[in-house]
C-alpha atoms as a PDB file:
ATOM      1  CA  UNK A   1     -36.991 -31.418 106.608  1.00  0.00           C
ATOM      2  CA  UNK A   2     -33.753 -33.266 105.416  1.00  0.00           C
ATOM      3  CA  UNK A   3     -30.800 -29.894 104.526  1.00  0.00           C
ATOM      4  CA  UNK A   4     -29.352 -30.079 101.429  1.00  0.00           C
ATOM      5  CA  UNK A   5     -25.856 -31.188 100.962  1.00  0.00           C
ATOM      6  CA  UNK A   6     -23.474 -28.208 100.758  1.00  0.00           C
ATOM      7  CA  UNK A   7     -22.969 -27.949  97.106  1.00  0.00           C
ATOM      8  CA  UNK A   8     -26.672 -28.284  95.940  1.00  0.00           C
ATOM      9  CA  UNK A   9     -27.707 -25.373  98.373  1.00  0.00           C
ATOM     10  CA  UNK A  10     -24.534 -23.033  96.922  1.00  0.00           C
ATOM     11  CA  UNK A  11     -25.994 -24.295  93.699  1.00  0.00           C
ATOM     12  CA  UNK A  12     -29.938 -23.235  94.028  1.00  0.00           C
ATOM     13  CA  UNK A  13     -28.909 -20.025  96.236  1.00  0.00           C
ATOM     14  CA  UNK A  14     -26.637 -19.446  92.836  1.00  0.00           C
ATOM     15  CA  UNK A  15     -29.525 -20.484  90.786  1.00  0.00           C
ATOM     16  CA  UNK A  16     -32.466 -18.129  92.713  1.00  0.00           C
ATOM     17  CA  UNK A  17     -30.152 -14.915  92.774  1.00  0.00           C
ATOM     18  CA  UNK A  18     -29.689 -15.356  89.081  1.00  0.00           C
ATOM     19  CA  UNK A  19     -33.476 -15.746  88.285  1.00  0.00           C
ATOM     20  CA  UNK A  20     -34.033 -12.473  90.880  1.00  0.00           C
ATOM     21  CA  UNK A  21     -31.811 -10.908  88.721  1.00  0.00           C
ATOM     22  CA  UNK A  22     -33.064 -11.832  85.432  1.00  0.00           C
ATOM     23  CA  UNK A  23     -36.559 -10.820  87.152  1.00  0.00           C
ATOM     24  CA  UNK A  24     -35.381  -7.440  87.545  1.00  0.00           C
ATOM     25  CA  UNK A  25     -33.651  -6.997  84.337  1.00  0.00           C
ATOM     26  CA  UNK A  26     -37.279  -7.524  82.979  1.00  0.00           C
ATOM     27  CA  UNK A  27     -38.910  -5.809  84.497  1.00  0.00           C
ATOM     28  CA  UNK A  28     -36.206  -2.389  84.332  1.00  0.00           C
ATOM     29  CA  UNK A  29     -36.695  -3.113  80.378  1.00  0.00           C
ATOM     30  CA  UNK A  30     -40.886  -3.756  80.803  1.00  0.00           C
ATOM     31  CA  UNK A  31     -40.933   0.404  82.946  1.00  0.00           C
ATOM     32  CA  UNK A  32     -38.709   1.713  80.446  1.00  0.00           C
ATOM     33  CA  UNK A  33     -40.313   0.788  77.263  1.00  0.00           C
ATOM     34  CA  UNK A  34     -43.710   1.922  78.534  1.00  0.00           C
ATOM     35  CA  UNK A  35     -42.249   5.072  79.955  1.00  0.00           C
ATOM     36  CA  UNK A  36     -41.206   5.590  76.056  1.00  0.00           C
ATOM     37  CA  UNK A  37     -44.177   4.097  74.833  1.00  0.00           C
ATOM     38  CA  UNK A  38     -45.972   7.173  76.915  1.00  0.00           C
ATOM     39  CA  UNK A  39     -43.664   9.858  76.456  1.00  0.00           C
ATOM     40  CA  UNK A  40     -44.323   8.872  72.199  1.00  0.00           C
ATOM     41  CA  UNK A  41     -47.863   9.022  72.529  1.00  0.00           C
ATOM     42  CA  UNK A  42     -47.956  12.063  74.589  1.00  0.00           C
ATOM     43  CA  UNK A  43     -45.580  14.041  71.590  1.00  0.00           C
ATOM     44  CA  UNK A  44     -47.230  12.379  68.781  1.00  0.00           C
ATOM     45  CA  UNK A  45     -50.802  14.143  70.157  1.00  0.00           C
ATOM     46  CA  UNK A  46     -52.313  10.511  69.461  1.00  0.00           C
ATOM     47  CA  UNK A  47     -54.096  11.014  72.443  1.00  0.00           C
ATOM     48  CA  UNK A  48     -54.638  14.827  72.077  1.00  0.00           C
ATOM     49  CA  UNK A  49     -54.143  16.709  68.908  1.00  0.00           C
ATOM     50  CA  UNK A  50     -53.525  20.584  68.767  1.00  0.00           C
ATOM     51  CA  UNK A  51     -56.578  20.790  66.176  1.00  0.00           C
ATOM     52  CA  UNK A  52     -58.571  20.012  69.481  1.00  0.00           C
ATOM     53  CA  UNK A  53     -61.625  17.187  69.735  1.00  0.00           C
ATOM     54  CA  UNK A  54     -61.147  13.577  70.143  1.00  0.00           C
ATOM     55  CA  UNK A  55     -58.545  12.861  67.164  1.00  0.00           C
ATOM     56  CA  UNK A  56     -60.037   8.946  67.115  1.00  0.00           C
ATOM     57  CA  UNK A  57     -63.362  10.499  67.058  1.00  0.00           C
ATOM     58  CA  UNK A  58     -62.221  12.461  64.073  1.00  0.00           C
ATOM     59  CA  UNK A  59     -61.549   9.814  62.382  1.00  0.00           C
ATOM     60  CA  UNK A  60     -64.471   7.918  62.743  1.00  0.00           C
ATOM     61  CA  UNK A  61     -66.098  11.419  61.364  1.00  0.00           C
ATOM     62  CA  UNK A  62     -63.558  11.231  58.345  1.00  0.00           C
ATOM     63  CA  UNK A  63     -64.359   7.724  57.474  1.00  0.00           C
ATOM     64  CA  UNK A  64     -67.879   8.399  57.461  1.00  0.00           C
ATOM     65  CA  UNK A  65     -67.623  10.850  54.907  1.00  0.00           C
ATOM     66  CA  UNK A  66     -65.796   8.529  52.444  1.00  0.00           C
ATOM     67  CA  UNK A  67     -69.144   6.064  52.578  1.00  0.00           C
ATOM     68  CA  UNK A  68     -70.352   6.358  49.384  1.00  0.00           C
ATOM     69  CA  UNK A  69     -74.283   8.014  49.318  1.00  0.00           C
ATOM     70  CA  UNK A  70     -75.922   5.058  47.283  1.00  0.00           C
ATOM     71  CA  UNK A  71     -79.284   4.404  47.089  1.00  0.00           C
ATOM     72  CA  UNK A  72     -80.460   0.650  46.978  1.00  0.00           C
ATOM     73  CA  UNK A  73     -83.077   1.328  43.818  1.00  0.00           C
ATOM     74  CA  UNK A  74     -80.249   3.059  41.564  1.00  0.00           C
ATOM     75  CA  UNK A  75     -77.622   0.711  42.473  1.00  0.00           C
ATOM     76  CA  UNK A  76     -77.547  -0.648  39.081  1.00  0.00           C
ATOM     77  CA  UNK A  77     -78.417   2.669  36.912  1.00  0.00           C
ATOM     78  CA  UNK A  78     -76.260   5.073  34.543  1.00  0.00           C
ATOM     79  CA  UNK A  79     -73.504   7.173  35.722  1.00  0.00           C
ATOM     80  CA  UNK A  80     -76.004  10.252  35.836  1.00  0.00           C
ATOM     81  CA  UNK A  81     -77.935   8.660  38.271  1.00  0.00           C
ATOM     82  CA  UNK A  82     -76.965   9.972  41.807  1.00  0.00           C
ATOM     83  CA  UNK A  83     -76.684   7.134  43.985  1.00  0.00           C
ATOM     84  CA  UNK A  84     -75.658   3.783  41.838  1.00  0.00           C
ATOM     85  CA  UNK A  85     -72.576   2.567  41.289  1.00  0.00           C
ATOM     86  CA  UNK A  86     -71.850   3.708  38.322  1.00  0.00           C
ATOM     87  CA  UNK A  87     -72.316   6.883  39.374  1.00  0.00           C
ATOM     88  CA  UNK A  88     -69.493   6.008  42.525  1.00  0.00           C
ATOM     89  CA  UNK A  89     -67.472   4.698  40.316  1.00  0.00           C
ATOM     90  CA  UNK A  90     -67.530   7.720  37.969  1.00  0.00           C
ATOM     91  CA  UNK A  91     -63.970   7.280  36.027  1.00  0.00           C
ATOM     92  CA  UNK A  92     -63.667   3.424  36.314  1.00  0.00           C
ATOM     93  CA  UNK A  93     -61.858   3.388  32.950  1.00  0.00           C
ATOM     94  CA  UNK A  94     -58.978   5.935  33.642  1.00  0.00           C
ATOM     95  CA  UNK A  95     -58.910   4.640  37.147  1.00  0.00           C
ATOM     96  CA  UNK A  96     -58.008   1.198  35.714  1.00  0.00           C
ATOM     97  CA  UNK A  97     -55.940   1.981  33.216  1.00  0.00           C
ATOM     98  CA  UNK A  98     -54.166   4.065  36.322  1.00  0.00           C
ATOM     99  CA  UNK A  99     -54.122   0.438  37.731  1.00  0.00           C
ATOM    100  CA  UNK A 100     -52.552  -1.319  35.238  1.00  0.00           C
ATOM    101  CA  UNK A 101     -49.809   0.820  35.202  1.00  0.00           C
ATOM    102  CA  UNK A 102     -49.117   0.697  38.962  1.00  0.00           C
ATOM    103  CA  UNK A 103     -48.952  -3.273  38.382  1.00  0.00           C
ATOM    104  CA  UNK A 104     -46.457  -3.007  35.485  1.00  0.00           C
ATOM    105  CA  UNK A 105     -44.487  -0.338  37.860  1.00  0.00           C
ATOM    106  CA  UNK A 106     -44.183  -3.216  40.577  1.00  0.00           C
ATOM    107  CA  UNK A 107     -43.724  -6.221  38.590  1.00  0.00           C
ATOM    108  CA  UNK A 108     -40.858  -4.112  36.539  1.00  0.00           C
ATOM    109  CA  UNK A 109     -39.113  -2.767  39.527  1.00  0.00           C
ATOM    110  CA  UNK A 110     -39.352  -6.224  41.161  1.00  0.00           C
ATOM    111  CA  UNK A 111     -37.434  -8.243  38.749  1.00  0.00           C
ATOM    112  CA  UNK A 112     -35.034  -5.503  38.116  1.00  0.00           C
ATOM    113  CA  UNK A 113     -34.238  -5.167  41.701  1.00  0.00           C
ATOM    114  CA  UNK A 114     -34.035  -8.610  42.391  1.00  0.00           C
ATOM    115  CA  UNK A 115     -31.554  -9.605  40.088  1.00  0.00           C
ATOM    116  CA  UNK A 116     -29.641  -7.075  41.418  1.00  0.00           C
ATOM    117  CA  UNK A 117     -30.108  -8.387  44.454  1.00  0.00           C
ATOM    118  CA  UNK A 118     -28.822 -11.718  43.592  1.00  0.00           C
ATOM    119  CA  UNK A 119     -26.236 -10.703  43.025  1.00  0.00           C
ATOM    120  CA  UNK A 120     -25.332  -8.318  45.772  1.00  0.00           C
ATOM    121  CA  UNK A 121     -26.340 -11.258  47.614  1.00  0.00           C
ATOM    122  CA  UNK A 122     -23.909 -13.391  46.006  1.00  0.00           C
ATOM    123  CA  UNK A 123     -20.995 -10.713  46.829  1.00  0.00           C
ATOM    124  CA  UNK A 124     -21.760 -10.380  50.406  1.00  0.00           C
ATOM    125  CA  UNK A 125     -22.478 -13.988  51.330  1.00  0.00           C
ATOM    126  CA  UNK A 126     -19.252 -15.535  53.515  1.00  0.00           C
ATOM    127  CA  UNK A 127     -19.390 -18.847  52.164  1.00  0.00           C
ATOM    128  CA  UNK A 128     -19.037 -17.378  48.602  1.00  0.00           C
ATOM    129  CA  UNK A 129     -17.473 -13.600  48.272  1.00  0.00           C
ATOM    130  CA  UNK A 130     -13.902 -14.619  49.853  1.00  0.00           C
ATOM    131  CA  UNK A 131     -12.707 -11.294  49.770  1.00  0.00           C
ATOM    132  CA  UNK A 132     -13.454  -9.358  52.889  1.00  0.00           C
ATOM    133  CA  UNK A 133     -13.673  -5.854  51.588  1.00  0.00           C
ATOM    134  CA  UNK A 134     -16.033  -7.017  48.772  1.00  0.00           C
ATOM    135  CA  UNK A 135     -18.183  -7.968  51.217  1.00  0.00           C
ATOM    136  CA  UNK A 136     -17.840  -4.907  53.585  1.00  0.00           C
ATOM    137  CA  UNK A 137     -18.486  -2.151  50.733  1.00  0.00           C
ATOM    138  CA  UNK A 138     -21.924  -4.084  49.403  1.00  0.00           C
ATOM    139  CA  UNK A 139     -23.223  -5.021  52.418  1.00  0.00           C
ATOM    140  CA  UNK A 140     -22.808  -1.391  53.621  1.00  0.00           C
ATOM    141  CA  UNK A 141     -24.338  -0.396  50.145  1.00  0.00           C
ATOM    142  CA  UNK A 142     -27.315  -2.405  50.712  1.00  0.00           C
ATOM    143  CA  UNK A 143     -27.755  -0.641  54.185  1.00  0.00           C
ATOM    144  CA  UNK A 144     -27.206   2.795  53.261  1.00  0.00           C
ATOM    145  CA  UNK A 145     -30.288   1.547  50.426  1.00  0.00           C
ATOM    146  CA  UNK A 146     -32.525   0.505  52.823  1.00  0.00           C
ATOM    147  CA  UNK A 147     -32.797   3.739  54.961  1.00  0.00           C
ATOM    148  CA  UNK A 148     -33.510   6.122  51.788  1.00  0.00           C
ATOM    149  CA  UNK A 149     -37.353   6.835  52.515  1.00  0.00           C
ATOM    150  CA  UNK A 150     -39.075   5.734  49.031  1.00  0.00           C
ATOM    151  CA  UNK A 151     -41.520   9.203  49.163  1.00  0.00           C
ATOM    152  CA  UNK A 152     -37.952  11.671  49.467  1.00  0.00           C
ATOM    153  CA  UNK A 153     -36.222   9.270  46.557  1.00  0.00           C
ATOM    154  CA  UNK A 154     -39.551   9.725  44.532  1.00  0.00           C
ATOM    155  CA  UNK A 155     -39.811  13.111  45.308  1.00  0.00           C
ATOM    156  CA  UNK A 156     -36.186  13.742  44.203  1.00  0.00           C
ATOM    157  CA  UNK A 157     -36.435  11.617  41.179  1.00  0.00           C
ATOM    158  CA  UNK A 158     -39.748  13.158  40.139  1.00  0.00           C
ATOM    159  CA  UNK A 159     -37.937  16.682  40.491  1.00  0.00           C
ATOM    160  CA  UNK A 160     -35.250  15.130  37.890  1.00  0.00           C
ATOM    161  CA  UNK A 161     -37.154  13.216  35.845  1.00  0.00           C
ATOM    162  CA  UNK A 162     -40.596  14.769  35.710  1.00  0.00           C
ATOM    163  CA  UNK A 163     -43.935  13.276  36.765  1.00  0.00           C
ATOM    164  CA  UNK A 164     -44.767   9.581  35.773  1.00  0.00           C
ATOM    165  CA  UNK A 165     -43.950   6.264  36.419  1.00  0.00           C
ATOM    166  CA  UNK A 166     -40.045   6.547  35.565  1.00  0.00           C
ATOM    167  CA  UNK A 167     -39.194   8.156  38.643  1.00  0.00           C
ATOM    168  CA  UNK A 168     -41.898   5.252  40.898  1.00  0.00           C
ATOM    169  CA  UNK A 169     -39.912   2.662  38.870  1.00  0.00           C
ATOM    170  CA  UNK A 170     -36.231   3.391  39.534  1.00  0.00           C
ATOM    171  CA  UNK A 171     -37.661   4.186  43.404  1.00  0.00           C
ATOM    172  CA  UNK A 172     -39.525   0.692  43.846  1.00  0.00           C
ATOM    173  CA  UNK A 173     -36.142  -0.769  42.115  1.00  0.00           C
ATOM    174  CA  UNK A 174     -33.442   0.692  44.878  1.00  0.00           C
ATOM    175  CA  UNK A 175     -36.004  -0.369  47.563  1.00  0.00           C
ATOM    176  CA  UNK A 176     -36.151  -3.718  46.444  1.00  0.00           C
ATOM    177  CA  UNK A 177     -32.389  -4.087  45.991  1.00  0.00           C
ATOM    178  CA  UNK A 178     -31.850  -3.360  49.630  1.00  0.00           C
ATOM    179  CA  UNK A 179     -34.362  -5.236  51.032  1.00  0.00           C
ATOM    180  CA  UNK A 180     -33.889  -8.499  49.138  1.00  0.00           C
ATOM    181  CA  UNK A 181     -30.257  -7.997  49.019  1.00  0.00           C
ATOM    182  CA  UNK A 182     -29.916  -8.936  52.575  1.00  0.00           C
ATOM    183  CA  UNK A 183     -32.609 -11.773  52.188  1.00  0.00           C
ATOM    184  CA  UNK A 184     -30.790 -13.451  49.983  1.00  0.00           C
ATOM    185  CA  UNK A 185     -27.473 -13.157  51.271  1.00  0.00           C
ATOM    186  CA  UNK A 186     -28.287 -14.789  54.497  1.00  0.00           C
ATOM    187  CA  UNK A 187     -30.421 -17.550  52.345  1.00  0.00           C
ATOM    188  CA  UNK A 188     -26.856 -17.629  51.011  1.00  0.00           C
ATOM    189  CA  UNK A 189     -24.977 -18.047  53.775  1.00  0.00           C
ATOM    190  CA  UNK A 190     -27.662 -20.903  55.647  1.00  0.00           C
ATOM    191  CA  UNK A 191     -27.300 -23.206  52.286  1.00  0.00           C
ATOM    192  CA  UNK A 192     -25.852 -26.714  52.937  1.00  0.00           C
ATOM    193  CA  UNK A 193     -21.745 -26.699  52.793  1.00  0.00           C
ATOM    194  CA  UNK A 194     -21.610 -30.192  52.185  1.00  0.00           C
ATOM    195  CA  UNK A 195     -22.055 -29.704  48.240  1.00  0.00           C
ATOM    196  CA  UNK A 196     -19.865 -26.561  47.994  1.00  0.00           C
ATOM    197  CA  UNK A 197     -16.939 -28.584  49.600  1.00  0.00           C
ATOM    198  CA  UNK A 198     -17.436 -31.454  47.412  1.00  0.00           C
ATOM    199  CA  UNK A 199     -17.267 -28.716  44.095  1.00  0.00           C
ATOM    200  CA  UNK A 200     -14.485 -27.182  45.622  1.00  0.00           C
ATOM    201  CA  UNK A 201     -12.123 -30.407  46.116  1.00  0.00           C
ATOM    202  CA  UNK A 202     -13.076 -31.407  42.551  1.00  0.00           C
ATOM    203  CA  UNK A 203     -11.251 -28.122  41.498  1.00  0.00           C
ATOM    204  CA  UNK A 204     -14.828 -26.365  40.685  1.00  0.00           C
ATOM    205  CA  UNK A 205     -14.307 -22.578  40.396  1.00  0.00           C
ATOM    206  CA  UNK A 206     -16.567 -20.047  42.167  1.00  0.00           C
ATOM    207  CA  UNK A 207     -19.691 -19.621  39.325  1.00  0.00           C
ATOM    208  CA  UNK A 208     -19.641 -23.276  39.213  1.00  0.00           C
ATOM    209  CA  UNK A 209     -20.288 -23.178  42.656  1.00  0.00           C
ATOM    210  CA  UNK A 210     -23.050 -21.055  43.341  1.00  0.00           C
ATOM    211  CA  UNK A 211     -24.808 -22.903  39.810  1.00  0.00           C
ATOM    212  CA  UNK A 212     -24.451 -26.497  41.029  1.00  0.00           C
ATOM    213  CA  UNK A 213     -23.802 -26.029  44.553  1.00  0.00           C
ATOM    214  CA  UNK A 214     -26.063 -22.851  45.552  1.00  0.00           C
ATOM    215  CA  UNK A 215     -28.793 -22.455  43.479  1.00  0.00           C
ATOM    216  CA  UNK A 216     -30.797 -25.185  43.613  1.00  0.00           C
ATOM    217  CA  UNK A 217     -31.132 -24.610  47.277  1.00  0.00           C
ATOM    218  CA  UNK A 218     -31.934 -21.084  47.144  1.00  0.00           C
ATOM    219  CA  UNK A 219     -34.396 -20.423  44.476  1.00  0.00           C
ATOM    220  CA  UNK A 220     -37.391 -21.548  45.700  1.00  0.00           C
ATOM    221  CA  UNK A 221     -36.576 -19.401  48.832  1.00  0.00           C
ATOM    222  CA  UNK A 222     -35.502 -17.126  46.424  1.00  0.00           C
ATOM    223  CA  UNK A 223     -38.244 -16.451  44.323  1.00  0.00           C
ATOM    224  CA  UNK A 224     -40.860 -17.213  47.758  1.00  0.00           C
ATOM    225  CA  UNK A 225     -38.848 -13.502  48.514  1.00  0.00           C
ATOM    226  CA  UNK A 226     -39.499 -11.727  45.600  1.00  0.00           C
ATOM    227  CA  UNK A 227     -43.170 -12.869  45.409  1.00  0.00           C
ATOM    228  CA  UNK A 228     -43.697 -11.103  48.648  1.00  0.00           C
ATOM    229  CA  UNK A 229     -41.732  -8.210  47.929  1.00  0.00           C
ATOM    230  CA  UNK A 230     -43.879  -7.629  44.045  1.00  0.00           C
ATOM    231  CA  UNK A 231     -47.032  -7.364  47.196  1.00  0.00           C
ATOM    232  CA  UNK A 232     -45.152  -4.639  48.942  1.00  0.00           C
ATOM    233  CA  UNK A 233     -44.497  -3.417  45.628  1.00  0.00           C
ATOM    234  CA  UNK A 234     -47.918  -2.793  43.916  1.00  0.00           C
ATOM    235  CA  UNK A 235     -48.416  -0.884  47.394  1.00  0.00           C
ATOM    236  CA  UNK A 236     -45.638   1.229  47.260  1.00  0.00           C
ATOM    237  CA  UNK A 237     -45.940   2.442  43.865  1.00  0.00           C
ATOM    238  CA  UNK A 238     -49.724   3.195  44.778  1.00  0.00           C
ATOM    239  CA  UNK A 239     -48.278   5.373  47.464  1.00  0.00           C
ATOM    240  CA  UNK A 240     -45.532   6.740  45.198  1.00  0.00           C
ATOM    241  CA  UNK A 241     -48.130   8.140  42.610  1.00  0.00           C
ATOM    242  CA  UNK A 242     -48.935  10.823  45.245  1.00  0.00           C
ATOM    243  CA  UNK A 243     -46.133  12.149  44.915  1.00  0.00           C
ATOM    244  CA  UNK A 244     -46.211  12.458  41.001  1.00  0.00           C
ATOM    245  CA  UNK A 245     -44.566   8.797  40.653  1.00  0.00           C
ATOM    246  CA  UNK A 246     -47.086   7.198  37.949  1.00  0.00           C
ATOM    247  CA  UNK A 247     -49.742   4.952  38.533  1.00  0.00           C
ATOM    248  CA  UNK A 248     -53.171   5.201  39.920  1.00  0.00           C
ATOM    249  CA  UNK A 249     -51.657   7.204  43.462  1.00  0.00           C
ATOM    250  CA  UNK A 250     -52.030  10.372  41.291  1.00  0.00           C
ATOM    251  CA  UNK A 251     -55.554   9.355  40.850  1.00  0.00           C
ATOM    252  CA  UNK A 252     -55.841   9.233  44.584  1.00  0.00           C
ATOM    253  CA  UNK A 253     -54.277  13.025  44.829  1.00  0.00           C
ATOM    254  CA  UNK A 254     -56.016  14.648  43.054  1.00  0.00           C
ATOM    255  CA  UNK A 255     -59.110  12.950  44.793  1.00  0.00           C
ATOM    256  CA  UNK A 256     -57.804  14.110  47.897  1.00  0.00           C
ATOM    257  CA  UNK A 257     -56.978  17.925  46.577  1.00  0.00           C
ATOM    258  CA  UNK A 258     -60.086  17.771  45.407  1.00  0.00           C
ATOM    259  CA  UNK A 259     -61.885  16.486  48.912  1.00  0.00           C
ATOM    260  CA  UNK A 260     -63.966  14.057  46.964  1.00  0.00           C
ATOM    261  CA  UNK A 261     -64.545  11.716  49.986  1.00  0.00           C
ATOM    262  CA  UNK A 262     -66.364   9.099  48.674  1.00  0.00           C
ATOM    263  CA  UNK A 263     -63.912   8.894  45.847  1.00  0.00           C
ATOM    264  CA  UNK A 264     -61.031   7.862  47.861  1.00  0.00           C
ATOM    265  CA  UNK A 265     -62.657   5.131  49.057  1.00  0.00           C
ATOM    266  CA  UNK A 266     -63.553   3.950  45.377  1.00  0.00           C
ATOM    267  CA  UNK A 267     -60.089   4.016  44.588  1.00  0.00           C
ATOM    268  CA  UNK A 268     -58.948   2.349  47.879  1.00  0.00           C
ATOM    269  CA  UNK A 269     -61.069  -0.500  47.161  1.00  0.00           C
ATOM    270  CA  UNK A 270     -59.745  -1.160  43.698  1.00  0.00           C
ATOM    271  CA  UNK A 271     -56.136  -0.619  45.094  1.00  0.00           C
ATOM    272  CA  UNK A 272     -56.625  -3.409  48.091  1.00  0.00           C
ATOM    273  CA  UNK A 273     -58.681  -5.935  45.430  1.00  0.00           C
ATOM    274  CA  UNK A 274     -55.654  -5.343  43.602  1.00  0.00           C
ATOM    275  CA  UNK A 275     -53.349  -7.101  45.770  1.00  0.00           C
ATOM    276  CA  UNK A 276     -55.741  -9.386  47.077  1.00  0.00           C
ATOM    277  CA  UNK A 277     -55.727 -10.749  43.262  1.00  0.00           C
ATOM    278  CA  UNK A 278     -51.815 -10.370  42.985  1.00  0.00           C
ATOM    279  CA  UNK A 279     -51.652 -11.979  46.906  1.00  0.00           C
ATOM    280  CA  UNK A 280     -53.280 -14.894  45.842  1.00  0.00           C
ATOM    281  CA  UNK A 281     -51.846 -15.305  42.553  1.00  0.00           C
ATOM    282  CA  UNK A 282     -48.321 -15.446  44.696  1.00  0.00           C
ATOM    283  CA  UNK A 283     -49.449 -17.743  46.770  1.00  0.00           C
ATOM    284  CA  UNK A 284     -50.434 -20.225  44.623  1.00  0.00           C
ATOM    285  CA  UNK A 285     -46.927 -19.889  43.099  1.00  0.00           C
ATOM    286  CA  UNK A 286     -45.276 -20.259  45.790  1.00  0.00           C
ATOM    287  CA  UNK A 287     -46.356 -22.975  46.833  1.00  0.00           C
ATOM    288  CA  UNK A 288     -46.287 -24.694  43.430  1.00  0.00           C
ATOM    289  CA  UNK A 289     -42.410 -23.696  43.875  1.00  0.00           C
ATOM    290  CA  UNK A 290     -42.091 -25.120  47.396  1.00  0.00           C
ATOM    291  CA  UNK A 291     -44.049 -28.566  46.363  1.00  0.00           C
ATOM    292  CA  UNK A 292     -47.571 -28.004  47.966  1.00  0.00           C
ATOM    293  CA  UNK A 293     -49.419 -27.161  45.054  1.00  0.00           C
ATOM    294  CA  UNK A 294     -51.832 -30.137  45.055  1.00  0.00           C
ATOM    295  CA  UNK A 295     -52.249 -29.260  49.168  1.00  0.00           C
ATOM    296  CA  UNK A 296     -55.045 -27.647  50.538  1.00  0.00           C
END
């Protein structure tokens, strides 16, 4: 077997010790996380809950008591009639009316907060907010947003402002100001510099910038951004209404105070056809926006 010349054999010992180490590094990092990963599990009583049985087990029990008990030859008869769906689907005209309101809570919130957004992401972009500080208070701002849990802000805001959807809305609104705040400040800051140098040495001042120079690279990405965030929205301010915050999550409490089981489900289903409806309306927009409209 022919030896390697000096340098090549310095170079693969070099190269081995480093993949050894790298090896190890990984390996450290895989025993640690599952040590956490255990040591979570183990306090969180996922595996073994103080109320005692089989907590997956109780689950399975729990969702078997929201299945609805319908009966195949009443499916289709009057509310009265135990077992059809009319008779599930007892309150279908508050509970929709509950929905619309939830969707005008999101879609309200979610323009609101994303102009805001815009322009917090306009203030803390480098290649546009040229004053350091600027950029140091809002993008702290828009961090401090983003870890306010939306329940405590509704629950404080429903405490001020009463129950309804005011206190959901201005909740949804702050969220969505955080979270798209920092999306579009990095869409921002990723934008081709080419045309903001060419505005710039043609004496073009800073609004002139972002109109001709930014914004027709960013809205599509833009608007892709706050399409998926008025999804997370109609969610949220389902979840919100638990907590007295409007829309058809006070519906769902009052089920649940109540213990009407199959009830939940009833409203669960209308909640997730919802934003299956709204999911696919966004798509299609989106991609309209993006230029694959006619693409299947």
């Amino acid at each position: 077997m022919t030896e390697l010349p000096a340098p090549v054999a310095a170079f693969e010992q070099a190269r081995r010790r480093i993949l050894r180490r790298r090896r190890l590094d990984a390996l450290l990092g895989l025993l640690v996380f599952s040590a956490l990963l255990a040591i979570s599990a183990q306090r969180s009583q996922f595996f073994g809950a103080d109320i005692g049985g089989d907590p997956l087990g109780r689950i399975g029990v729990f969702l078997g008591r929201m299945v609805p008990d319908l009966q195949a030859h009443a499916l289709l008869e009057g509310r009265k009639t135990h077992g059809s769906l009319a008779w599930w689907y007892y309150d279908l005209p508050l509970w929709l009316r509950s929905l619309r309101q939830t969707i005008e809570m999101a879609v309200l919130a979610t323009v609101a907060g994303a102009a805001l957004a815009a322009l917090a992401g306009f203030a803390c972009a480098r290649n546009l907010m040229p004053i350091p500080a600027v950029r140091f208070v809002v993008r702290r701002a828009l961090e401090f947003i983003r870890t306010l849990p939306d329940l405590i802000v509704a629950l404080l805001l429903v405490a001020a402002f009463g129950v309804g959807p005011l206190a959901g809305v201005i909740t949804l609104t702050l969220s969505t100001v955080g979270g798209l705040g920092k999306l579009f400040a990095e869409a921002n800051e990723s934008v081709d510099g080419r045309p903001l140098e060419a505005l710039e040495a043609s004496g073009a001042g800073l609004a002139k910038k972002i109109r001709y120079g930014v914004l027709p690279q960013v809205l599509p990405g833009y608007a892709s951004y706050a399409l998926l965030r008025l999804e997370g929205n109609v969610a949220a301010a389902a979840a919100l209404g638990i907590v007295g915050a409007g829309g058809i999550g006070i519906e769902l409490q009052r089920a649940i105070t109540y213990t009407e089981f199959d009830t939940y489900l009833a409203i669960l289903l209308l909640i997730v056809g919802m934003i299956f409806v709204i999911d696919i309306g966004s798509e299609l927009i989106r991609h309209r926006l993006i230029g694959l409209g006619g693409k299947r």
